[in-house]
PDB file of N, CA and C in Angstrom:
ATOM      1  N   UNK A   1       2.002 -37.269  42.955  1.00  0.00           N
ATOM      2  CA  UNK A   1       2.089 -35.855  43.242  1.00  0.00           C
ATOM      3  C   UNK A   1       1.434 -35.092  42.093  1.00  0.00           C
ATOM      4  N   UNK A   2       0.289 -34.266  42.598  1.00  0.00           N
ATOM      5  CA  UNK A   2      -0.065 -33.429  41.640  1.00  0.00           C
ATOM      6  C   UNK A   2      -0.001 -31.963  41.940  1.00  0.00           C
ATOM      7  N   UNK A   3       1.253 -31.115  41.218  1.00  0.00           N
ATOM      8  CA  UNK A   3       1.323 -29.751  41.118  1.00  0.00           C
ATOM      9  C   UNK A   3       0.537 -28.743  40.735  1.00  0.00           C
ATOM     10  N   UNK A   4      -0.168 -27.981  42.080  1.00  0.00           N
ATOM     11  CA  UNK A   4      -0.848 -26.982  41.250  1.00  0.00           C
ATOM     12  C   UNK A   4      -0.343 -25.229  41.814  1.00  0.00           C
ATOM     13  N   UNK A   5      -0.361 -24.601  40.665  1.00  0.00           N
ATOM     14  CA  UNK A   5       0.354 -23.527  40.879  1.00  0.00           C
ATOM     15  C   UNK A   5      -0.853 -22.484  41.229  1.00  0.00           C
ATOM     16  N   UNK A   6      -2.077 -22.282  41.250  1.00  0.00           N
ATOM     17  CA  UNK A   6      -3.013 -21.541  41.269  1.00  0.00           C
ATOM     18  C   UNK A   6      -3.892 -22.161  42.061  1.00  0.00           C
ATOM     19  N   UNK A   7      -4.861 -21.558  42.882  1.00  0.00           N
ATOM     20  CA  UNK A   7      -5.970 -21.974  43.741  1.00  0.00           C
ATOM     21  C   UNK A   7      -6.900 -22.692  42.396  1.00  0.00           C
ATOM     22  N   UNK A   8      -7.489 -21.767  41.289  1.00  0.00           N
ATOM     23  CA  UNK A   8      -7.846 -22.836  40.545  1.00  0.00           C
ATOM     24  C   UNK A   8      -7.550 -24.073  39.914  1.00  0.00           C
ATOM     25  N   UNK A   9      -6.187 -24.501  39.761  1.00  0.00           N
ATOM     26  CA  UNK A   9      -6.007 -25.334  39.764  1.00  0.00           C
ATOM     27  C   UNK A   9      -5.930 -26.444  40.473  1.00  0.00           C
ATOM     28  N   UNK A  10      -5.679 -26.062  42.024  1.00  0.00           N
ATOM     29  CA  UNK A  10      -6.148 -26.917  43.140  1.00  0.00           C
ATOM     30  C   UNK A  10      -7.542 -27.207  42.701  1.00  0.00           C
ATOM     31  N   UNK A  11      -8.579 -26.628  42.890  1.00  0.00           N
ATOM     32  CA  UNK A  11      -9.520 -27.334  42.862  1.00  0.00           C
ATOM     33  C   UNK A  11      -9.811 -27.661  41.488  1.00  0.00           C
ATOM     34  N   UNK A  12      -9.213 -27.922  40.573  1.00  0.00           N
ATOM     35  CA  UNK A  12      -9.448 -28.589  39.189  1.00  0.00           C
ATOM     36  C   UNK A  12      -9.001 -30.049  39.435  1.00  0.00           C
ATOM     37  N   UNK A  13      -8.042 -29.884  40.914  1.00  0.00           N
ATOM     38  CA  UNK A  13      -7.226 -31.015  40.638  1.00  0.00           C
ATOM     39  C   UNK A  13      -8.304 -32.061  41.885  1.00  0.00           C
ATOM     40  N   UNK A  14      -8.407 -31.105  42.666  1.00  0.00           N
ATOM     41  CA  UNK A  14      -9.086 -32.177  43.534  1.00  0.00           C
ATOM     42  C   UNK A  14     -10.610 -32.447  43.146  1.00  0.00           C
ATOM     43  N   UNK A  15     -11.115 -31.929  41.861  1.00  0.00           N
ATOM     44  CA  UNK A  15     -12.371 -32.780  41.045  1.00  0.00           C
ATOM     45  C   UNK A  15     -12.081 -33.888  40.680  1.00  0.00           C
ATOM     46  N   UNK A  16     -10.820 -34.271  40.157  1.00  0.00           N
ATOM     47  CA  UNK A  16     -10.164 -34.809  39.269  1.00  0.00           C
ATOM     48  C   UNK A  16      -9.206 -36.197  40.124  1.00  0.00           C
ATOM     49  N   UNK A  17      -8.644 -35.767  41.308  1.00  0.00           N
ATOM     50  CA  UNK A  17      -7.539 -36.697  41.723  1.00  0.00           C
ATOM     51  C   UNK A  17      -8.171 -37.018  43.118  1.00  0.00           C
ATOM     52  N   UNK A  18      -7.552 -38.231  43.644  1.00  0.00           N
ATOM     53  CA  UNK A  18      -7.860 -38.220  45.348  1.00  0.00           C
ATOM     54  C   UNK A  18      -5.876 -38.256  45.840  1.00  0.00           C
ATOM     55  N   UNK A  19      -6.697 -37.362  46.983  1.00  0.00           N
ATOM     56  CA  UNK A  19      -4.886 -37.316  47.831  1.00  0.00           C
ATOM     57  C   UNK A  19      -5.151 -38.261  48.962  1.00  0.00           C
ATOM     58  N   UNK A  20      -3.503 -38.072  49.567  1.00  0.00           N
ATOM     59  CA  UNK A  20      -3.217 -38.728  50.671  1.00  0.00           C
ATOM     60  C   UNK A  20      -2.730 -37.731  51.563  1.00  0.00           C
ATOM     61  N   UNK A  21      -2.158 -37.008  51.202  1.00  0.00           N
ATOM     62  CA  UNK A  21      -1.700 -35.559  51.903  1.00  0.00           C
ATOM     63  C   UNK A  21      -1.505 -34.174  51.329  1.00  0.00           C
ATOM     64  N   UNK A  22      -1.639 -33.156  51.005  1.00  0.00           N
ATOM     65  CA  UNK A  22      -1.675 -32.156  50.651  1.00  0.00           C
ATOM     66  C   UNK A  22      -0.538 -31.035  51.198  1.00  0.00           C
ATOM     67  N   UNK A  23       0.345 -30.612  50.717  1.00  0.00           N
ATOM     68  CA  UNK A  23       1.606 -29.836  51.006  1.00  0.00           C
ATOM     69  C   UNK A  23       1.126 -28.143  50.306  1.00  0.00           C
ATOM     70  N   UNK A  24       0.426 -27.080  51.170  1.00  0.00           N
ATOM     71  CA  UNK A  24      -0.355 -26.053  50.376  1.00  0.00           C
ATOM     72  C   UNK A  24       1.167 -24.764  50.752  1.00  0.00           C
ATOM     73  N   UNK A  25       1.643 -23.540  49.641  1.00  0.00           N
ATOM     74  CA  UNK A  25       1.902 -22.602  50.091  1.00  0.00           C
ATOM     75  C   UNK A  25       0.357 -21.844  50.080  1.00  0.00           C
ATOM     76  N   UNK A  26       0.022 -20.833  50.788  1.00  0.00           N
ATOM     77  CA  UNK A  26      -0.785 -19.573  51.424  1.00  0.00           C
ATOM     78  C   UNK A  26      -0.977 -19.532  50.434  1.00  0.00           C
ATOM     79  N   UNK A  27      -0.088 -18.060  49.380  1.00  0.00           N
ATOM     80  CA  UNK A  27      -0.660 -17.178  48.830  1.00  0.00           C
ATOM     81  C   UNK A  27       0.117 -17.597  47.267  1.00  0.00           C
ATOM     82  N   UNK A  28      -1.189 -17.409  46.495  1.00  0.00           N
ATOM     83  CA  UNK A  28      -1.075 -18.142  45.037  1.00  0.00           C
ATOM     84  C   UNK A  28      -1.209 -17.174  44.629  1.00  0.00           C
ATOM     85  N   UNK A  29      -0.742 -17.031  42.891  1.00  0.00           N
ATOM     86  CA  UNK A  29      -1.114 -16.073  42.210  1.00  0.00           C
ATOM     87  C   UNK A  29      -2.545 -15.599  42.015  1.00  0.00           C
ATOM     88  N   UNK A  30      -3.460 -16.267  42.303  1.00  0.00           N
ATOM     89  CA  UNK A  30      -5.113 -15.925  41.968  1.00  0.00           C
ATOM     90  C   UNK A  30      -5.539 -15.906  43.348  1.00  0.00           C
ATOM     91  N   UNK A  31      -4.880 -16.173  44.508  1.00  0.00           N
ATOM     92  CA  UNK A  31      -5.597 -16.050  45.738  1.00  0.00           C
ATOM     93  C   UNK A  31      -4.499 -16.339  46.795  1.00  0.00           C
ATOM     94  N   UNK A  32      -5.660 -16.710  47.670  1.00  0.00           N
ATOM     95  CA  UNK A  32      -5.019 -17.801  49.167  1.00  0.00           C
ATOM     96  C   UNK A  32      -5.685 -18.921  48.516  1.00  0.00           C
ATOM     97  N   UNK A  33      -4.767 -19.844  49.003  1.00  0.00           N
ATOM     98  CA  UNK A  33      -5.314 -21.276  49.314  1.00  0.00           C
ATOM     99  C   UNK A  33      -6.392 -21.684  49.901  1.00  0.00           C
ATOM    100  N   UNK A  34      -7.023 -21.168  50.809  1.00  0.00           N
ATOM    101  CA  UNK A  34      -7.884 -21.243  51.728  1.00  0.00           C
ATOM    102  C   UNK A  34      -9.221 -22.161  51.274  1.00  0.00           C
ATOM    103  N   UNK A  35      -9.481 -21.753  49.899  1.00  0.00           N
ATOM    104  CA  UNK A  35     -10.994 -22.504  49.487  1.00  0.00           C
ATOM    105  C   UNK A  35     -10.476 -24.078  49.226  1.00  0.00           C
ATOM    106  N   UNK A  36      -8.792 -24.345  48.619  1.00  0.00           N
ATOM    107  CA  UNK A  36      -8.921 -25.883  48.816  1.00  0.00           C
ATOM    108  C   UNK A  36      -8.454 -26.625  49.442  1.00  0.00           C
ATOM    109  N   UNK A  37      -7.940 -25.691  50.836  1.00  0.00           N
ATOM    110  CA  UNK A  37      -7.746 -26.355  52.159  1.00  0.00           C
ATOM    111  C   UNK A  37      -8.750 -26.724  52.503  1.00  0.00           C
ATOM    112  N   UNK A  38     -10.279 -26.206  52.447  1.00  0.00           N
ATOM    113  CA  UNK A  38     -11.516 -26.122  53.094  1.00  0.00           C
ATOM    114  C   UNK A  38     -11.699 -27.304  52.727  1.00  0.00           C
ATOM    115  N   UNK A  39     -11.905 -27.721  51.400  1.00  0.00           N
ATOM    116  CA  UNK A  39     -12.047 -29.051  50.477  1.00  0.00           C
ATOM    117  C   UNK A  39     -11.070 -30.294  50.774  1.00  0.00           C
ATOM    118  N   UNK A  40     -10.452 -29.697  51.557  1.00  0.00           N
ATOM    119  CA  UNK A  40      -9.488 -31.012  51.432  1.00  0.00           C
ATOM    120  C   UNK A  40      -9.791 -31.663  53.284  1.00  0.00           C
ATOM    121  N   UNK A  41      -9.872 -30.486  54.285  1.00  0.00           N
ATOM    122  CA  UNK A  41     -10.530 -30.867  55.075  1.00  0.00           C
ATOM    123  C   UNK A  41     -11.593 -31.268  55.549  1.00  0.00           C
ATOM    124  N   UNK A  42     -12.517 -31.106  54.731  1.00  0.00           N
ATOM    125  CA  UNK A  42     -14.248 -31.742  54.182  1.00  0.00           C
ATOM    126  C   UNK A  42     -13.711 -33.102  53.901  1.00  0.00           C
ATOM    127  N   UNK A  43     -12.462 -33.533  53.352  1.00  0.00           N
ATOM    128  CA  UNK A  43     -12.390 -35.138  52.750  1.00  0.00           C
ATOM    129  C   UNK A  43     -11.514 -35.551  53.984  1.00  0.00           C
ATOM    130  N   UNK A  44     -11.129 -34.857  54.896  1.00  0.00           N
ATOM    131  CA  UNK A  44     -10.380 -35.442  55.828  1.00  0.00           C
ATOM    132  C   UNK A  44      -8.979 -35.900  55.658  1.00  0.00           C
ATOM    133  N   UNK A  45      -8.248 -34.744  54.399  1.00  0.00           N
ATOM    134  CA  UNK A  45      -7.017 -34.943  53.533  1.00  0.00           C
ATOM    135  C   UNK A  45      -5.874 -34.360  54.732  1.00  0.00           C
ATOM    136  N   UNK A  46      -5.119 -34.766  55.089  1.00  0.00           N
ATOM    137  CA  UNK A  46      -4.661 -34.042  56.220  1.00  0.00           C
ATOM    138  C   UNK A  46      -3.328 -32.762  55.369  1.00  0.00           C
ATOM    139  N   UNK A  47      -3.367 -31.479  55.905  1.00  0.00           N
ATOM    140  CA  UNK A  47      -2.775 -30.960  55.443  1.00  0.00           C
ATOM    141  C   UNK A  47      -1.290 -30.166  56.056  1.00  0.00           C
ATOM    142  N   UNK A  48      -0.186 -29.782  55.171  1.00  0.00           N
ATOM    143  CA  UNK A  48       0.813 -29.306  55.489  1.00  0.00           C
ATOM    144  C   UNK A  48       0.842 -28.041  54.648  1.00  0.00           C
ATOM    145  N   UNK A  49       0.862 -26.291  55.279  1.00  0.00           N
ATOM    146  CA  UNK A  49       0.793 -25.596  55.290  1.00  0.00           C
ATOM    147  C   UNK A  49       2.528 -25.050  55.068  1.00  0.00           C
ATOM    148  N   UNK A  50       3.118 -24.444  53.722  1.00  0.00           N
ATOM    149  CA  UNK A  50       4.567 -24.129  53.894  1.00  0.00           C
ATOM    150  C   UNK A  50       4.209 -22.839  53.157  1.00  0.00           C
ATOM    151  N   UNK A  51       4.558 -21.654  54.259  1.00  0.00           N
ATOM    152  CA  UNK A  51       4.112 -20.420  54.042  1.00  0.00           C
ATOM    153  C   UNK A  51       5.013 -19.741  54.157  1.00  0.00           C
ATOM    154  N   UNK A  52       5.492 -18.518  53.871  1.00  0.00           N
ATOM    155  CA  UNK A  52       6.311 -17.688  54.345  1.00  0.00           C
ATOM    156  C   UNK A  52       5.790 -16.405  54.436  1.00  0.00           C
ATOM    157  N   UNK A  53       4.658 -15.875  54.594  1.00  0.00           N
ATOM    158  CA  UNK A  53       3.952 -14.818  54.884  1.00  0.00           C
ATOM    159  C   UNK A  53       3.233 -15.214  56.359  1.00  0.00           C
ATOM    160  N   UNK A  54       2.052 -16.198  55.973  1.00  0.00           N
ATOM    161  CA  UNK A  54       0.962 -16.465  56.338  1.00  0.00           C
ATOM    162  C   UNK A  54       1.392 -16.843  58.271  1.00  0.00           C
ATOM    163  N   UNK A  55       0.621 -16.451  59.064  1.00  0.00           N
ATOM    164  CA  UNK A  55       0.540 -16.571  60.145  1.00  0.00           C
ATOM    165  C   UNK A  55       0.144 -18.237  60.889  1.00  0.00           C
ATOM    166  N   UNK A  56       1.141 -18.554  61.476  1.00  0.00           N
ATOM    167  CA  UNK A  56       0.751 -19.797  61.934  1.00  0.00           C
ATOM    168  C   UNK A  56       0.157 -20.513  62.400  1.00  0.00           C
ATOM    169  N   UNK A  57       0.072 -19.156  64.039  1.00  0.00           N
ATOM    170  CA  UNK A  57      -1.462 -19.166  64.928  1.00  0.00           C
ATOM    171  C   UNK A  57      -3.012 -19.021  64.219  1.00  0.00           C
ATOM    172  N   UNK A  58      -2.594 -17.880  62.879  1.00  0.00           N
ATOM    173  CA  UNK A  58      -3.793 -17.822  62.410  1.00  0.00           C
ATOM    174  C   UNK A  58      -4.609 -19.084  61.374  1.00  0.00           C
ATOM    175  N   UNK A  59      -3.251 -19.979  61.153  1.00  0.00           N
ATOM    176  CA  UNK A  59      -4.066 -20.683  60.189  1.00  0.00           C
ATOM    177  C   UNK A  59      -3.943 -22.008  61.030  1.00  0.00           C
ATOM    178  N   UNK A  60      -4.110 -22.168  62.298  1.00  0.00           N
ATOM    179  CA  UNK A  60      -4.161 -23.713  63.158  1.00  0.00           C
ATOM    180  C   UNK A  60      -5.336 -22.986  63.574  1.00  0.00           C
ATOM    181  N   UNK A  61      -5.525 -21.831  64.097  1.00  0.00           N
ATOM    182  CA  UNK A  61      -7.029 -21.782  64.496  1.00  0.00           C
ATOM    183  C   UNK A  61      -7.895 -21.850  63.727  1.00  0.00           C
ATOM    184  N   UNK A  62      -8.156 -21.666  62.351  1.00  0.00           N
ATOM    185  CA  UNK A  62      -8.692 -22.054  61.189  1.00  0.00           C
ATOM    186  C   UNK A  62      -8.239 -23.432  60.557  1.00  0.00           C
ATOM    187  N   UNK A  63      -7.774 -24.488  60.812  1.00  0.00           N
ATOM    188  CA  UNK A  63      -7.136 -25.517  60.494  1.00  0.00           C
ATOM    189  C   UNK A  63      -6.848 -26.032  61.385  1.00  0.00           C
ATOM    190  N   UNK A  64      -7.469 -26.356  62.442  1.00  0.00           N
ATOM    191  CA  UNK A  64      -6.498 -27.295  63.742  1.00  0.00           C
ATOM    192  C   UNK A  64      -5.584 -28.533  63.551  1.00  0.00           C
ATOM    193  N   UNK A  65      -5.994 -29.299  62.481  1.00  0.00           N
ATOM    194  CA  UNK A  65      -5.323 -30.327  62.351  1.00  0.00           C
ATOM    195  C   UNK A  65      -4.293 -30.403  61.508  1.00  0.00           C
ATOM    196  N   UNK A  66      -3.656 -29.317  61.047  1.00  0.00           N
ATOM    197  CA  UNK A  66      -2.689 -29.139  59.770  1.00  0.00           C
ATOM    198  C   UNK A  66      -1.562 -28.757  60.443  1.00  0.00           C
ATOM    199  N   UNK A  67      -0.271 -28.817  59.746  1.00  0.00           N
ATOM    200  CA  UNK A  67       0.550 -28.646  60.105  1.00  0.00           C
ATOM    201  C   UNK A  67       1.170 -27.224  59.568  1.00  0.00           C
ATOM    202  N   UNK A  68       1.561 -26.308  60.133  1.00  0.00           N
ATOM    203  CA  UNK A  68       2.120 -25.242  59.597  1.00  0.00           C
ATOM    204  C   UNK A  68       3.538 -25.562  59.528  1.00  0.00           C
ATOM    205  N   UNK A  69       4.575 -24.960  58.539  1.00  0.00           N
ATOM    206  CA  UNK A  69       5.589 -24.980  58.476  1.00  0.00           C
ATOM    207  C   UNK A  69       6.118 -23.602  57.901  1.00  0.00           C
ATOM    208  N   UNK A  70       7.189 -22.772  58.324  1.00  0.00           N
ATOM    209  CA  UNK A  70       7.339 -21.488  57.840  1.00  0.00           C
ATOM    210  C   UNK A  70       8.880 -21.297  56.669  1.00  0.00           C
ATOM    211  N   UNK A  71       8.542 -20.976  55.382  1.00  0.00           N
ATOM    212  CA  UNK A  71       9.580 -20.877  54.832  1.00  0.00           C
ATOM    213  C   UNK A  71      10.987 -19.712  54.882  1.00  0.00           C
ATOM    214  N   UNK A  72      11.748 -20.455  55.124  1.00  0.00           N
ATOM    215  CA  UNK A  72      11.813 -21.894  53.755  1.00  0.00           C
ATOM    216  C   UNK A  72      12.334 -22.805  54.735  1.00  0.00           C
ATOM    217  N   UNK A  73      11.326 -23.957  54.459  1.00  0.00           N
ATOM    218  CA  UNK A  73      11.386 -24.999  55.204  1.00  0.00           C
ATOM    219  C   UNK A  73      12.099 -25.883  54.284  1.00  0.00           C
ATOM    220  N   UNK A  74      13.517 -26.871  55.191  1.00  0.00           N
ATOM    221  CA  UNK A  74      14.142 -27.904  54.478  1.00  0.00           C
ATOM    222  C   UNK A  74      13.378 -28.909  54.113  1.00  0.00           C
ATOM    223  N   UNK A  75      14.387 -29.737  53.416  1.00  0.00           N
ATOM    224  CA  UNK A  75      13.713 -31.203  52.862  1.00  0.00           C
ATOM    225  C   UNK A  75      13.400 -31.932  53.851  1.00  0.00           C
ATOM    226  N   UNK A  76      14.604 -31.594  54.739  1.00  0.00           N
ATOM    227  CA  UNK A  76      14.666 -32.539  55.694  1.00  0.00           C
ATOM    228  C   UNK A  76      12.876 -32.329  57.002  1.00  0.00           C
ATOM    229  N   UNK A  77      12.697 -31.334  57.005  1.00  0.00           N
ATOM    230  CA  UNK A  77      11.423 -30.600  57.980  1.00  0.00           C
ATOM    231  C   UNK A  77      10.130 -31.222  56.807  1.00  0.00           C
ATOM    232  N   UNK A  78      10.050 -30.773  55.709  1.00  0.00           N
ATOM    233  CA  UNK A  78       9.214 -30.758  54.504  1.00  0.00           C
ATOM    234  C   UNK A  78       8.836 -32.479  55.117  1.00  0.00           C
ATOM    235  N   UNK A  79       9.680 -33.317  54.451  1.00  0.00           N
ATOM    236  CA  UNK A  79       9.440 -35.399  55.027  1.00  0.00           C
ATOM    237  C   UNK A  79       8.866 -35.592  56.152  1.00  0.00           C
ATOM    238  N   UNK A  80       9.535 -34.841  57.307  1.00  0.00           N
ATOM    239  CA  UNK A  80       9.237 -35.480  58.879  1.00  0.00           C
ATOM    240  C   UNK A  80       7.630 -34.981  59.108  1.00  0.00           C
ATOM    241  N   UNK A  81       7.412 -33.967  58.114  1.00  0.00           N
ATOM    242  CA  UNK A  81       6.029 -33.417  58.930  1.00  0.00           C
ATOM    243  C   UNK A  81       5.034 -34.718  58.054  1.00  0.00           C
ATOM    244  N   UNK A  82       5.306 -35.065  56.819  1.00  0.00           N
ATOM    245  CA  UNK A  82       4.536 -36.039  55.533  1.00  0.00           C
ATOM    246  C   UNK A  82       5.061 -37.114  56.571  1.00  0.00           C
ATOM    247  N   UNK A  83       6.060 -37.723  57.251  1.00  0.00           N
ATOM    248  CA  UNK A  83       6.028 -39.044  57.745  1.00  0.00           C
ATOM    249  C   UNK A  83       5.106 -38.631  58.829  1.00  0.00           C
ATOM    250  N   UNK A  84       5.070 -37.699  59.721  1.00  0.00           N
ATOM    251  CA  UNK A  84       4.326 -37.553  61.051  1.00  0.00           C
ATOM    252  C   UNK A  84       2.757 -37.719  60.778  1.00  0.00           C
ATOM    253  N   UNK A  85       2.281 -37.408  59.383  1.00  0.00           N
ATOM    254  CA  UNK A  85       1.242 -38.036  58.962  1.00  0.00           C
ATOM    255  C   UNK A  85       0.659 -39.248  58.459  1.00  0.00           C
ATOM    256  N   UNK A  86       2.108 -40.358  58.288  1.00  0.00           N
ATOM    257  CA  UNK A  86       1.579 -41.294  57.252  1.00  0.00           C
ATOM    258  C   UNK A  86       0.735 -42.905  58.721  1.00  0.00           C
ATOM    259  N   UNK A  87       1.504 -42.780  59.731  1.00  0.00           N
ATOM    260  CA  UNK A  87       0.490 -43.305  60.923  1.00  0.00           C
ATOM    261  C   UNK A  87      -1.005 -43.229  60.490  1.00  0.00           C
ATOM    262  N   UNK A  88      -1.457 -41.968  60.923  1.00  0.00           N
ATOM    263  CA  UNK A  88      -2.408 -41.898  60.303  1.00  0.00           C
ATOM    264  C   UNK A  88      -3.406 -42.034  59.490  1.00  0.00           C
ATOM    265  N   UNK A  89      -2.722 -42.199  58.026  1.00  0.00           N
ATOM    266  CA  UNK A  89      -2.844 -42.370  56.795  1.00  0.00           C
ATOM    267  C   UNK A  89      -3.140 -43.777  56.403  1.00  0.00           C
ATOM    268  N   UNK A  90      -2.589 -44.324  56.957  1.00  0.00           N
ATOM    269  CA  UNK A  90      -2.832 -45.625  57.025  1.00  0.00           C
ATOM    270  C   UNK A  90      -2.806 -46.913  58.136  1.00  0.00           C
ATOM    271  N   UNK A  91      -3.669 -46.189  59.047  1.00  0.00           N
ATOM    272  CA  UNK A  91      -4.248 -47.132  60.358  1.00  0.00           C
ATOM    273  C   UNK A  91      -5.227 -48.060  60.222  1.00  0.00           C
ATOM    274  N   UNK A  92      -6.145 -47.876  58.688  1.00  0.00           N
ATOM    275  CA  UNK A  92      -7.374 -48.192  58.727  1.00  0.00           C
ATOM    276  C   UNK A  92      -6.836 -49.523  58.211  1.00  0.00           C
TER     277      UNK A  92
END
């Protein structure tokens, strides 16, 4: 797990690290998330969206394959959406 609290730091991190899944809130202190969702869907990182502003419809139509979740989402919701991905994750 690598924590990043700022959009720049997302993408400091994904120069730097490879993921398996990505858990993004929306709105960071320096931005939206948006530029390293873009990046992470360019690598085919599958993502989980835990927002409590951000619109759900609006970010699956910009993200089809991600999962939105609206806060405050439990631990218990937070796992099932990371297990509903790990199929996936490792089919190959």
């Amino acid at each position: 797990m690598i924590p990043a609290a700022s959009v720049a730091q997302g993408l400091a991190a994904l120069a730097t690290a490879t993921f398996d899944v990505a858990v993004l809130d929306v709105h960071l202190p320096d931005g939206e998330v948006f530029p390293v969702a873009k990046q992470l869907c360019e690598r085919g990182i599958p993502i989980i969206f835990h927002s409590g502003q951000a619109c759900a419809a609006d970010l699956m139509q910009s993200f089809p394959t991600a999962i939105a979740l609206s806060k405050p989402a439990s631990d218990y919701q937070i796992v099932t959406a990371v297990n509903s991905l790990l199929p996936a994750l490792f089919s190959d």
